[in-house]
C-alpha atoms as a PDB file:
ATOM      1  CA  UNK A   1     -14.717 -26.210  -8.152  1.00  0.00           C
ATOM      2  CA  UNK A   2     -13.424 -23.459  -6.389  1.00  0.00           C
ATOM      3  CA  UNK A   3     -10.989 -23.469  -3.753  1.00  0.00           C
ATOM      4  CA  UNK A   4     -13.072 -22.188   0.059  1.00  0.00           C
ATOM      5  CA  UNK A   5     -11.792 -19.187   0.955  1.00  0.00           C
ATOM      6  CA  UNK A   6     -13.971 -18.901   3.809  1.00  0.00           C
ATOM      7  CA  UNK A   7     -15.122 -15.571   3.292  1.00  0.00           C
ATOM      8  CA  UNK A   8     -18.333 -14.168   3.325  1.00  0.00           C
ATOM      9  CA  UNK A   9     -19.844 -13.334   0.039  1.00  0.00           C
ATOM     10  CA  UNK A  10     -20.728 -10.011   1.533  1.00  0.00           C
ATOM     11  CA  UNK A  11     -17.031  -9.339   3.076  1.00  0.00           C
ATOM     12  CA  UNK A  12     -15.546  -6.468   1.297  1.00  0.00           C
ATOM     13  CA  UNK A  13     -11.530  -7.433   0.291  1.00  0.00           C
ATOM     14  CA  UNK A  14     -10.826  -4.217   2.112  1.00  0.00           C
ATOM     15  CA  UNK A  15     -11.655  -5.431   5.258  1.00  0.00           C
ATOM     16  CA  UNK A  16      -9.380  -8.370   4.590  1.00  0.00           C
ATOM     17  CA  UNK A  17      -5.275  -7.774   5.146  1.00  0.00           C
ATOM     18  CA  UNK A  18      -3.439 -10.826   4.483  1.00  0.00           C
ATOM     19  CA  UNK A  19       0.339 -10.427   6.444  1.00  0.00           C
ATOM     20  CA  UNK A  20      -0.778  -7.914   9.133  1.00  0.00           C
ATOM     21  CA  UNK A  21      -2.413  -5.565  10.372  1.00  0.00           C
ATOM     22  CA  UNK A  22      -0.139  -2.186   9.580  1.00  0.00           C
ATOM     23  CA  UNK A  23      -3.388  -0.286   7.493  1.00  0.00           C
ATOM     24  CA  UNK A  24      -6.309  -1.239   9.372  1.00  0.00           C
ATOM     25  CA  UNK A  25      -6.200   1.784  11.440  1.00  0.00           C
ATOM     26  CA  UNK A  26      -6.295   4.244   8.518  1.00  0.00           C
ATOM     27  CA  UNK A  27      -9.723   5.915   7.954  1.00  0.00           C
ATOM     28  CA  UNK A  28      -9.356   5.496   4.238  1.00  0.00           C
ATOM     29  CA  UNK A  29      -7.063   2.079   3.021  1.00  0.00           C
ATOM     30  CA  UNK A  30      -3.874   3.421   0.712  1.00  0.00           C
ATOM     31  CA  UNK A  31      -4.914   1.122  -1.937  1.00  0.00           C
ATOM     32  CA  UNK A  32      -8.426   3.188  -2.076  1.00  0.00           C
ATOM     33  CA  UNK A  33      -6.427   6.545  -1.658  1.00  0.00           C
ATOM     34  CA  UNK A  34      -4.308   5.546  -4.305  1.00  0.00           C
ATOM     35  CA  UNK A  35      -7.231   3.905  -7.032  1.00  0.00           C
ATOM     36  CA  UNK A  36      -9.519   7.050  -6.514  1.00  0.00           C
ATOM     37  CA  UNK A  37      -6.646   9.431  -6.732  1.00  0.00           C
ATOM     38  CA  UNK A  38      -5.284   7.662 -10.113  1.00  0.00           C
ATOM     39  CA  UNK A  39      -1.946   7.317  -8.820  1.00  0.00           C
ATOM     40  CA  UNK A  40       0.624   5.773 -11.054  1.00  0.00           C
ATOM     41  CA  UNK A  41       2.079   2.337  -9.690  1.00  0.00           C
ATOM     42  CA  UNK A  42       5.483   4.392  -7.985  1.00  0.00           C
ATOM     43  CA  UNK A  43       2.918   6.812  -6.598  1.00  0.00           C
ATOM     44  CA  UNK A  44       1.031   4.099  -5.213  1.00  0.00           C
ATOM     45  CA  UNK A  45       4.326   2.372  -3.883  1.00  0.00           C
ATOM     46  CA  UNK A  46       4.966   5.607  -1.888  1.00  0.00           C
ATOM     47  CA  UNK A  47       2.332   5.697  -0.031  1.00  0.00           C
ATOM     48  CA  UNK A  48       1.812   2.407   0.858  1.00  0.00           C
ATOM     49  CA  UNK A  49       5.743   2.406   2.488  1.00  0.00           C
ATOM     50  CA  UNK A  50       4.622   5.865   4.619  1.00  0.00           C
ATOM     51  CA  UNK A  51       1.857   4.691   6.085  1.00  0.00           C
ATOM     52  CA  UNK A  52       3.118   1.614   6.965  1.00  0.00           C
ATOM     53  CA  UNK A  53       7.380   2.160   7.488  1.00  0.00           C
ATOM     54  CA  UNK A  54       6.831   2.967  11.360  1.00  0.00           C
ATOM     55  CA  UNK A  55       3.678   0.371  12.384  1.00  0.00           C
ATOM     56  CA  UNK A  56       4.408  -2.627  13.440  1.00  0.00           C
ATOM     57  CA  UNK A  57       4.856  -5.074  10.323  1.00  0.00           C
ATOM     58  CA  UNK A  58       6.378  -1.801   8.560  1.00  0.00           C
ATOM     59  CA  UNK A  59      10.064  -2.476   7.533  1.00  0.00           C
ATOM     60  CA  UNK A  60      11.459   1.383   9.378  1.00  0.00           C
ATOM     61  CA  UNK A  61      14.322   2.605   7.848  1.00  0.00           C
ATOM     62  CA  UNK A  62      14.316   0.129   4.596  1.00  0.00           C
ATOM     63  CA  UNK A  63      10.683   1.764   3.923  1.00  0.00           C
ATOM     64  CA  UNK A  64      11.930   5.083   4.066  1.00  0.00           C
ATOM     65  CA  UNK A  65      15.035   4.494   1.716  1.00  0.00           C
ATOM     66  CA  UNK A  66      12.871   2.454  -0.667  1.00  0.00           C
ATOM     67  CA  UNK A  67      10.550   6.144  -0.766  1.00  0.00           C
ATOM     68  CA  UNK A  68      13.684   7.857  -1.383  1.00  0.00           C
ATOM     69  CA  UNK A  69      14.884   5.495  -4.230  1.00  0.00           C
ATOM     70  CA  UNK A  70      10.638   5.719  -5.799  1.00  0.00           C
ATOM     71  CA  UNK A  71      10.803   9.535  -5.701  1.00  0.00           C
ATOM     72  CA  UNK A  72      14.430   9.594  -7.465  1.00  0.00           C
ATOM     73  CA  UNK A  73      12.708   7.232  -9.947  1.00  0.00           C
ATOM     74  CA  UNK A  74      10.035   9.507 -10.305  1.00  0.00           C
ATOM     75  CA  UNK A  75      12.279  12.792 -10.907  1.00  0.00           C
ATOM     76  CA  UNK A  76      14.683  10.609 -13.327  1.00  0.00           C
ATOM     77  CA  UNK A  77      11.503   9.673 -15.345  1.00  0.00           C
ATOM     78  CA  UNK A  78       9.850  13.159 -14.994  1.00  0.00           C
ATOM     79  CA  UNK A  79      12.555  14.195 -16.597  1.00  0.00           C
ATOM     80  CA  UNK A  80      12.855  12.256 -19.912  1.00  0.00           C
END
């Protein structure tokens, strides 16, 4: 059997953050933003760090650098 999450068979996993609370406020989650934008996995990784790097459970200035190391990635690979 299954462990019991206790969650409601009608709860939607987006209304669910496990760790915090730092996207609840958005009108649209990033994962959703990202899935119906088919965003590659850096893409995704962006966005996630800016909404989050200045909201409480956001990680500041390490969420910012890791952006700035993601879109060097994404020029270095852009570029192959």
């Amino acid at each position: 059997m299954g462990q019991d999450t206790g969650r409601s068979c009608h709860t939607s996993s987006l209304d669910i953050q496990i760790g915090g609370d730092h996207y609840k406020g958005f009108t649209i989650q990033p994962v959703e933003f990202i899935v119906k934008n088919n965003l590659s996995f850096i893409e995704g990784c962006v966005i996630k760090r800016i909404c989050r790097y200045d909201k409480p459970g956001g990680k500041g200035i390490e969420d910012l650098l890791k952006i700035q190391h993601e879109i060097e990635l994404l020029i270095e690979l852009a570029e192959l």
